[in-house]
C-alpha atoms as a PDB file:
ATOM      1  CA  UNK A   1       0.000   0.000   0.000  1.00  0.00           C
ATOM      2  CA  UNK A   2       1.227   3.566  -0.632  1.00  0.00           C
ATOM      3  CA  UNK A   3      -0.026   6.486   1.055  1.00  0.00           C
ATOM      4  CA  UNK A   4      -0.724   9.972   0.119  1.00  0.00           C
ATOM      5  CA  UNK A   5      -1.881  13.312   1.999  1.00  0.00           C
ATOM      6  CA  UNK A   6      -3.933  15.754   0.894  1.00  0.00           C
ATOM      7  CA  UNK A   7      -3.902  18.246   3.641  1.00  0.00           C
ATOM      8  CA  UNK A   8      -4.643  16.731   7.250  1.00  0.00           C
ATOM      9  CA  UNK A   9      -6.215  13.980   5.078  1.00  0.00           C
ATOM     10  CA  UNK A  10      -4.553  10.161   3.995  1.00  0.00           C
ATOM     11  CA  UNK A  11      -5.471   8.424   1.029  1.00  0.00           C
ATOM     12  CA  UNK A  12      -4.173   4.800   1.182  1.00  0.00           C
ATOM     13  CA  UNK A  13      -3.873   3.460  -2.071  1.00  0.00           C
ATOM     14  CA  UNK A  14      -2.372  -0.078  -4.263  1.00  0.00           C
ATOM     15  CA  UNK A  15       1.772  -0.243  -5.077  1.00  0.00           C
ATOM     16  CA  UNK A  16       0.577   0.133  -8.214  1.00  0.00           C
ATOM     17  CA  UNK A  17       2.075   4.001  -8.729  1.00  0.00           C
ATOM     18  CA  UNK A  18       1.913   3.855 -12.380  1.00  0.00           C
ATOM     19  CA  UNK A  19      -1.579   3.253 -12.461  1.00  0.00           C
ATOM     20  CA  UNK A  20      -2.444   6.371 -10.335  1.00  0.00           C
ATOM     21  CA  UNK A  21       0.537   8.581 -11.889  1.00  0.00           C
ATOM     22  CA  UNK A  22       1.000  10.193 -15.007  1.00  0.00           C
ATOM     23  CA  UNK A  23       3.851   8.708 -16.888  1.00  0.00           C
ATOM     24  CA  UNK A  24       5.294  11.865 -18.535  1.00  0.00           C
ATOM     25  CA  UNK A  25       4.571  14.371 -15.587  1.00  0.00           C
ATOM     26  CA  UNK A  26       5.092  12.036 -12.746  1.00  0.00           C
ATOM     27  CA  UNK A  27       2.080  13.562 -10.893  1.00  0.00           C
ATOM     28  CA  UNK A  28      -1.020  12.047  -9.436  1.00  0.00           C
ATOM     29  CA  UNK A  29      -3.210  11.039 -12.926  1.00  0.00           C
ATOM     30  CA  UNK A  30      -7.128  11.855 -13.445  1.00  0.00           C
ATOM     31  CA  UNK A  31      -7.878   8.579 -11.650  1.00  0.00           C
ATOM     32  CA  UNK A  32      -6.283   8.953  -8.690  1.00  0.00           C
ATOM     33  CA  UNK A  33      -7.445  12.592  -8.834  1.00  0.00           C
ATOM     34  CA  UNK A  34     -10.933  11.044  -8.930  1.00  0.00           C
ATOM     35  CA  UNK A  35     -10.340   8.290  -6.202  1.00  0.00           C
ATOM     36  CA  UNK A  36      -8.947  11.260  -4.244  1.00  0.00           C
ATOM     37  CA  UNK A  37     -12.277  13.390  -4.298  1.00  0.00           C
ATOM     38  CA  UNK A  38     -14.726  10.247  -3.622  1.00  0.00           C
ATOM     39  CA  UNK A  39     -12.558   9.704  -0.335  1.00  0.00           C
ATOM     40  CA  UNK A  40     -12.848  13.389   0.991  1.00  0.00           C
ATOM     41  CA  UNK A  41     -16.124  12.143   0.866  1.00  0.00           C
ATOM     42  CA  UNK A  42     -18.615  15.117   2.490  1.00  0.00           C
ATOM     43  CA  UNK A  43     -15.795  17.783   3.066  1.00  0.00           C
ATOM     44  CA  UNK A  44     -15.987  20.548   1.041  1.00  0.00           C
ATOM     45  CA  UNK A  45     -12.969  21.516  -0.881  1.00  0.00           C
ATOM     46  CA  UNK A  46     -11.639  24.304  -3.335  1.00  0.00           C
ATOM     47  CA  UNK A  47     -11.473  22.719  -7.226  1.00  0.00           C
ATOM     48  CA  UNK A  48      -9.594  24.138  -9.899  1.00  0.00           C
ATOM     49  CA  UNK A  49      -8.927  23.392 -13.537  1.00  0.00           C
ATOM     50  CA  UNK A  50      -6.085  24.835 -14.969  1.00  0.00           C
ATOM     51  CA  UNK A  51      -5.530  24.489 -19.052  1.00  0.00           C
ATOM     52  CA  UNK A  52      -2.708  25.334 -20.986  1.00  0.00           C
ATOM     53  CA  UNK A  53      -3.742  28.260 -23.358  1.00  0.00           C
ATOM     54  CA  UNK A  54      -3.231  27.402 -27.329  1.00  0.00           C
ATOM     55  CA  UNK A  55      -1.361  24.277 -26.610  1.00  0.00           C
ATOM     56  CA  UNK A  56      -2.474  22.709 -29.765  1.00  0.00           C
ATOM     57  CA  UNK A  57      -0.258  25.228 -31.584  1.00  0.00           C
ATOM     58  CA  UNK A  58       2.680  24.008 -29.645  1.00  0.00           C
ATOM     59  CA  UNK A  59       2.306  20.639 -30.794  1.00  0.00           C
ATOM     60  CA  UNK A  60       1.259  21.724 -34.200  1.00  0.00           C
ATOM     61  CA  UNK A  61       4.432  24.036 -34.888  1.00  0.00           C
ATOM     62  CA  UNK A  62       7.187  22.523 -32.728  1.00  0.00           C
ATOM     63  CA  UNK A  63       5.660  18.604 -32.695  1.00  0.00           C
ATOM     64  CA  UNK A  64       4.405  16.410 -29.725  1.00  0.00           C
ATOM     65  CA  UNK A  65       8.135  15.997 -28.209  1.00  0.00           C
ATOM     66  CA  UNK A  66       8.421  19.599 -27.420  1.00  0.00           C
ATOM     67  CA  UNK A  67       5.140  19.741 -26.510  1.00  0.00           C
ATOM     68  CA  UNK A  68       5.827  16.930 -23.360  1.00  0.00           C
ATOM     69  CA  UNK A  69       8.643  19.483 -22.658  1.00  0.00           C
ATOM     70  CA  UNK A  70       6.279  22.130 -22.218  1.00  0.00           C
ATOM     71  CA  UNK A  71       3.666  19.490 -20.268  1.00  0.00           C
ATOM     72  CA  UNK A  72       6.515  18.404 -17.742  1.00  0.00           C
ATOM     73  CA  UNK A  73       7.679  22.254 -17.022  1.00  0.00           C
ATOM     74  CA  UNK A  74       3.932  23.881 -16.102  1.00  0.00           C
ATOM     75  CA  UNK A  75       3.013  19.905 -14.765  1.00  0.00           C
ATOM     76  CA  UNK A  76       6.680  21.032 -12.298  1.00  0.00           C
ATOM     77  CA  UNK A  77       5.783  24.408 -12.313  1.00  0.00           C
ATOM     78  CA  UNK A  78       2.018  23.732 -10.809  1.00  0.00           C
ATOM     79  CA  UNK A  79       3.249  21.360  -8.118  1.00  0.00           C
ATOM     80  CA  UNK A  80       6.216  24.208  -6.916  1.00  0.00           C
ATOM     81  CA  UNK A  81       3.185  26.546  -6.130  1.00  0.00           C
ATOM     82  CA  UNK A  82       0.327  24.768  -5.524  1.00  0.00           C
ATOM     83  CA  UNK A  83       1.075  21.395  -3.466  1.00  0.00           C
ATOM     84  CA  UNK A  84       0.652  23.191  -0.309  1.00  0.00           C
ATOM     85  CA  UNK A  85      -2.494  23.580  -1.001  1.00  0.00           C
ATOM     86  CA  UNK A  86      -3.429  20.051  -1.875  1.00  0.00           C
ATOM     87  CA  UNK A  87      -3.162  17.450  -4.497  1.00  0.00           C
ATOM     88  CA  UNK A  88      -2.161  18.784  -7.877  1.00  0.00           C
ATOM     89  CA  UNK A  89      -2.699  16.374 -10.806  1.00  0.00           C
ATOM     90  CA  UNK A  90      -2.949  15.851 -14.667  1.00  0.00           C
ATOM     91  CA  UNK A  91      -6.226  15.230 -15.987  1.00  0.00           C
ATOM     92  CA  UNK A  92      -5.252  14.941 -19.653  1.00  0.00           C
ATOM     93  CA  UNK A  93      -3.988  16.679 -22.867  1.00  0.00           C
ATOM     94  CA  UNK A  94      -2.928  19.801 -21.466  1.00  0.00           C
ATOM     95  CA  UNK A  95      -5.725  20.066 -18.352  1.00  0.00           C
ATOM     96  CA  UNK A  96      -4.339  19.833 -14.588  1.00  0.00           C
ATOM     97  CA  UNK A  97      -5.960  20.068 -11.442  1.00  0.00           C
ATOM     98  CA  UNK A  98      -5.959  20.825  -7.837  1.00  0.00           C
ATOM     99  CA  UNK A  99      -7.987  19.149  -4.658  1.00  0.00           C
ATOM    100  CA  UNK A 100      -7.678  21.154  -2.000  1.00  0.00           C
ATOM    101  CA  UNK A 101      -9.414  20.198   0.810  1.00  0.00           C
ATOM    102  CA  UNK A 102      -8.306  22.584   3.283  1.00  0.00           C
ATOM    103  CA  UNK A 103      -7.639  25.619   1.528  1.00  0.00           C
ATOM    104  CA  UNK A 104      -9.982  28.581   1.297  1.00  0.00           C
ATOM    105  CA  UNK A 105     -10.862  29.737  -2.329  1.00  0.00           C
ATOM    106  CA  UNK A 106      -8.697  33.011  -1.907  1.00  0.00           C
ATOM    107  CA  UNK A 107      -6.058  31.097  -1.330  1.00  0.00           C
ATOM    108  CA  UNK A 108      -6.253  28.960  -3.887  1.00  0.00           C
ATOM    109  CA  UNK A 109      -6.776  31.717  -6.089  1.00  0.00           C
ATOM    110  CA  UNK A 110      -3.633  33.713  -4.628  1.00  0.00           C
ATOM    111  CA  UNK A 111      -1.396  30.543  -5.224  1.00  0.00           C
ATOM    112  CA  UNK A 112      -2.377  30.021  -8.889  1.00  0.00           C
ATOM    113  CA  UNK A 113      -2.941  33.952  -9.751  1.00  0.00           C
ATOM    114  CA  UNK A 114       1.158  33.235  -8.784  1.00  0.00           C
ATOM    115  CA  UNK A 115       1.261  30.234 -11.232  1.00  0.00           C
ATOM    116  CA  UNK A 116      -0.314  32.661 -13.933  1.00  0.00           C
ATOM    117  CA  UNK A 117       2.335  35.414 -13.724  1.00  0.00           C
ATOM    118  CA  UNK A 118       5.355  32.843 -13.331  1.00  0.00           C
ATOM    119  CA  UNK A 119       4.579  30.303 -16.327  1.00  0.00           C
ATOM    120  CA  UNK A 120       3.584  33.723 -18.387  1.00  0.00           C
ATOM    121  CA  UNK A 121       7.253  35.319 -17.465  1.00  0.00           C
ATOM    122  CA  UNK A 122       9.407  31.594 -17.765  1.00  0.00           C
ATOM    123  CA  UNK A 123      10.258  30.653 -20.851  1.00  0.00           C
ATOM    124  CA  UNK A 124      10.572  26.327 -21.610  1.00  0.00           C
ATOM    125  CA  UNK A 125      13.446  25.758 -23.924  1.00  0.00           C
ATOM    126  CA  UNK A 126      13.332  22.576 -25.836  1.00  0.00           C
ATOM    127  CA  UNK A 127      15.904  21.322 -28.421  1.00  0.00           C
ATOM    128  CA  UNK A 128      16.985  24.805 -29.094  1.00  0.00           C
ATOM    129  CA  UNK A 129      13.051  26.564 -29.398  1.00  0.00           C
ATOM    130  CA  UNK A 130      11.830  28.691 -27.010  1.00  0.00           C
ATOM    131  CA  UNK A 131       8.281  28.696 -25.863  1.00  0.00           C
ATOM    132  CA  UNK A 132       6.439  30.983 -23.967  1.00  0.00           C
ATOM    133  CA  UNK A 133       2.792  29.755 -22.808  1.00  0.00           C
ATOM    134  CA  UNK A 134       0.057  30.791 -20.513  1.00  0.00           C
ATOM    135  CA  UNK A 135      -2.532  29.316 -18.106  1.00  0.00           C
ATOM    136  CA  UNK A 136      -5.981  29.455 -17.857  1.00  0.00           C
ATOM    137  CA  UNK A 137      -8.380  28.360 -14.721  1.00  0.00           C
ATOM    138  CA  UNK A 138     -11.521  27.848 -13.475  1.00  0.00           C
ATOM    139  CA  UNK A 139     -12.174  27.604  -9.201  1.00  0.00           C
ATOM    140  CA  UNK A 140     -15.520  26.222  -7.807  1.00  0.00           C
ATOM    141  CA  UNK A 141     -15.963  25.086  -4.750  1.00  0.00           C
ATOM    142  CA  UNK A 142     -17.515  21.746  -3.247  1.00  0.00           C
ATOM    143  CA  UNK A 143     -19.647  22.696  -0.395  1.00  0.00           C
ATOM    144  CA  UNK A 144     -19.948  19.764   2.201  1.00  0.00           C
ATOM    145  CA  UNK A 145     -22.063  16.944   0.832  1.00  0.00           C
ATOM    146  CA  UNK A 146     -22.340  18.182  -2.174  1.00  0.00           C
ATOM    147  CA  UNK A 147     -21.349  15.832  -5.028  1.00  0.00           C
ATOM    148  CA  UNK A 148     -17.847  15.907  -6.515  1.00  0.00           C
ATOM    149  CA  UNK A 149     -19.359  16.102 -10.143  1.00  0.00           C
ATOM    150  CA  UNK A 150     -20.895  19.595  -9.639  1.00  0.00           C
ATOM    151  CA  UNK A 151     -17.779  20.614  -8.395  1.00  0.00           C
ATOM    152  CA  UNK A 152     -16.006  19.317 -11.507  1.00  0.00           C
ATOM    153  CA  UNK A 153     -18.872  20.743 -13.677  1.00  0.00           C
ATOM    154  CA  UNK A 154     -18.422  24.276 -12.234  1.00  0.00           C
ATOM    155  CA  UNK A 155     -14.978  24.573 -11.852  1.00  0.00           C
ATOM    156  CA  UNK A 156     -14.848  23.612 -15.882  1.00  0.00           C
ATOM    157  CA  UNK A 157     -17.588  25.684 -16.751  1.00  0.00           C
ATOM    158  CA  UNK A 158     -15.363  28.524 -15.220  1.00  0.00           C
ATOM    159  CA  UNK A 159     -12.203  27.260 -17.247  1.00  0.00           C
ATOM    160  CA  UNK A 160     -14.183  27.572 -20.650  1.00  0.00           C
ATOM    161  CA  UNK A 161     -14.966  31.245 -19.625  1.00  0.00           C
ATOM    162  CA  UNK A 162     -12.066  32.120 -18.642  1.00  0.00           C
ATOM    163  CA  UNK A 163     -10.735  30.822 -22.463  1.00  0.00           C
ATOM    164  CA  UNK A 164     -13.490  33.006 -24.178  1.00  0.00           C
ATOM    165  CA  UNK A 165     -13.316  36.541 -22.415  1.00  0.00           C
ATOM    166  CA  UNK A 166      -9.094  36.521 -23.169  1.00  0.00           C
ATOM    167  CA  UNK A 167      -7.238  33.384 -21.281  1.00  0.00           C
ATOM    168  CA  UNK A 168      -4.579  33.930 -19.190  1.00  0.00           C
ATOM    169  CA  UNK A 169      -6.990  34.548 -16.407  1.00  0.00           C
ATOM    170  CA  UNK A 170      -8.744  32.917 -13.901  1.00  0.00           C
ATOM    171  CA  UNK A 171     -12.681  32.718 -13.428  1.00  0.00           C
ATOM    172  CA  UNK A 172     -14.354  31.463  -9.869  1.00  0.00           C
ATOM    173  CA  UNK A 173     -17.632  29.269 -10.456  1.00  0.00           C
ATOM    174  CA  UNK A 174     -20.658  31.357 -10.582  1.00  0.00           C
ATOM    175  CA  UNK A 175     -22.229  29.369  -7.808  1.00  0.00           C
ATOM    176  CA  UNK A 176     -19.151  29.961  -5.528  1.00  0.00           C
END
């Protein structure tokens, strides 16, 4: 069995660590994320979604290899400022996450308002190119008992608005 904390709280989970990790970022993957949230069970929690603006045009103009460059830097980058807050994970493609369980929202918001500015100012350099990227996020919040899914739903309801009124910003969940 491994263990893992988010906040005051431990998840016990199998020795199976690739199963619950992503392979090219090394942290926690959208299952484990999941498994994660179901064992928090009815404590509420602060829930972001954090997407990697115009990513396809990284992998479109500088191929897929430079692209898992720039997915292992912000993947690095994200757990630097965020873990303290809670779990940070990889959902897919270019969308990460954080489960914070004990963090308030404007906290959460603080740390990754600090991800924004320090992914926008760090440049990844990857066989000789340089990229420059930026962040989008969306923050809801589970209230206790609520379900995890509403959560999810809000917080990537938030993301998508945050993409159409200019990206590199963050939007809370209306219902937050």
């Amino acid at each position: 069995m491994t263990r893992c904390r988010v906040g005051r709280f431990s998840i016990e989970g199998s020795n199976d660590h690739r199963a619950r990790h992503d392979v090219l970022t090394g942290l926690p993957n959208r299952r484990f994320l999941m498994e994660t949230s179901e064992t928090l069970g009815s404590h509420s929690m602060v829930f972001a979604i954090v997407d990697i603006d115009h990513f396809k045009i990284v992998n479109d103009t500088h191929g897929h290899r430079i692209g898992d460059v720039v997915l292992q830097t912000v993947g690095a980058l994200m757990a630097t400022h965020l873990a303290a807050y809670g779990m940070v994970g990889r959902l897919g493609g270019e969308e990460f996450a954080l489960i914070a369980p004990e963090a308030s929202a404007e906290q959460v918001i603080a740390g990754l308002s600090e991800l924004l500015r320090t992914v926008e100012a760090t440049p990844i350099v990857a066989s000789g190119v340089t990229i420059h990227v930026t962040l989008s996020a969306g923050v809801a919040i589970r209230k206790v008992s609520e379900p995890f899914d509403k959560a999810y739903a809000e917080a990537d309801a938030a993301l998508y608005r945050a993409k159409r009124v200019g990206r590199n910003r963050i939007e809370l969940a209306r219902s937050t």
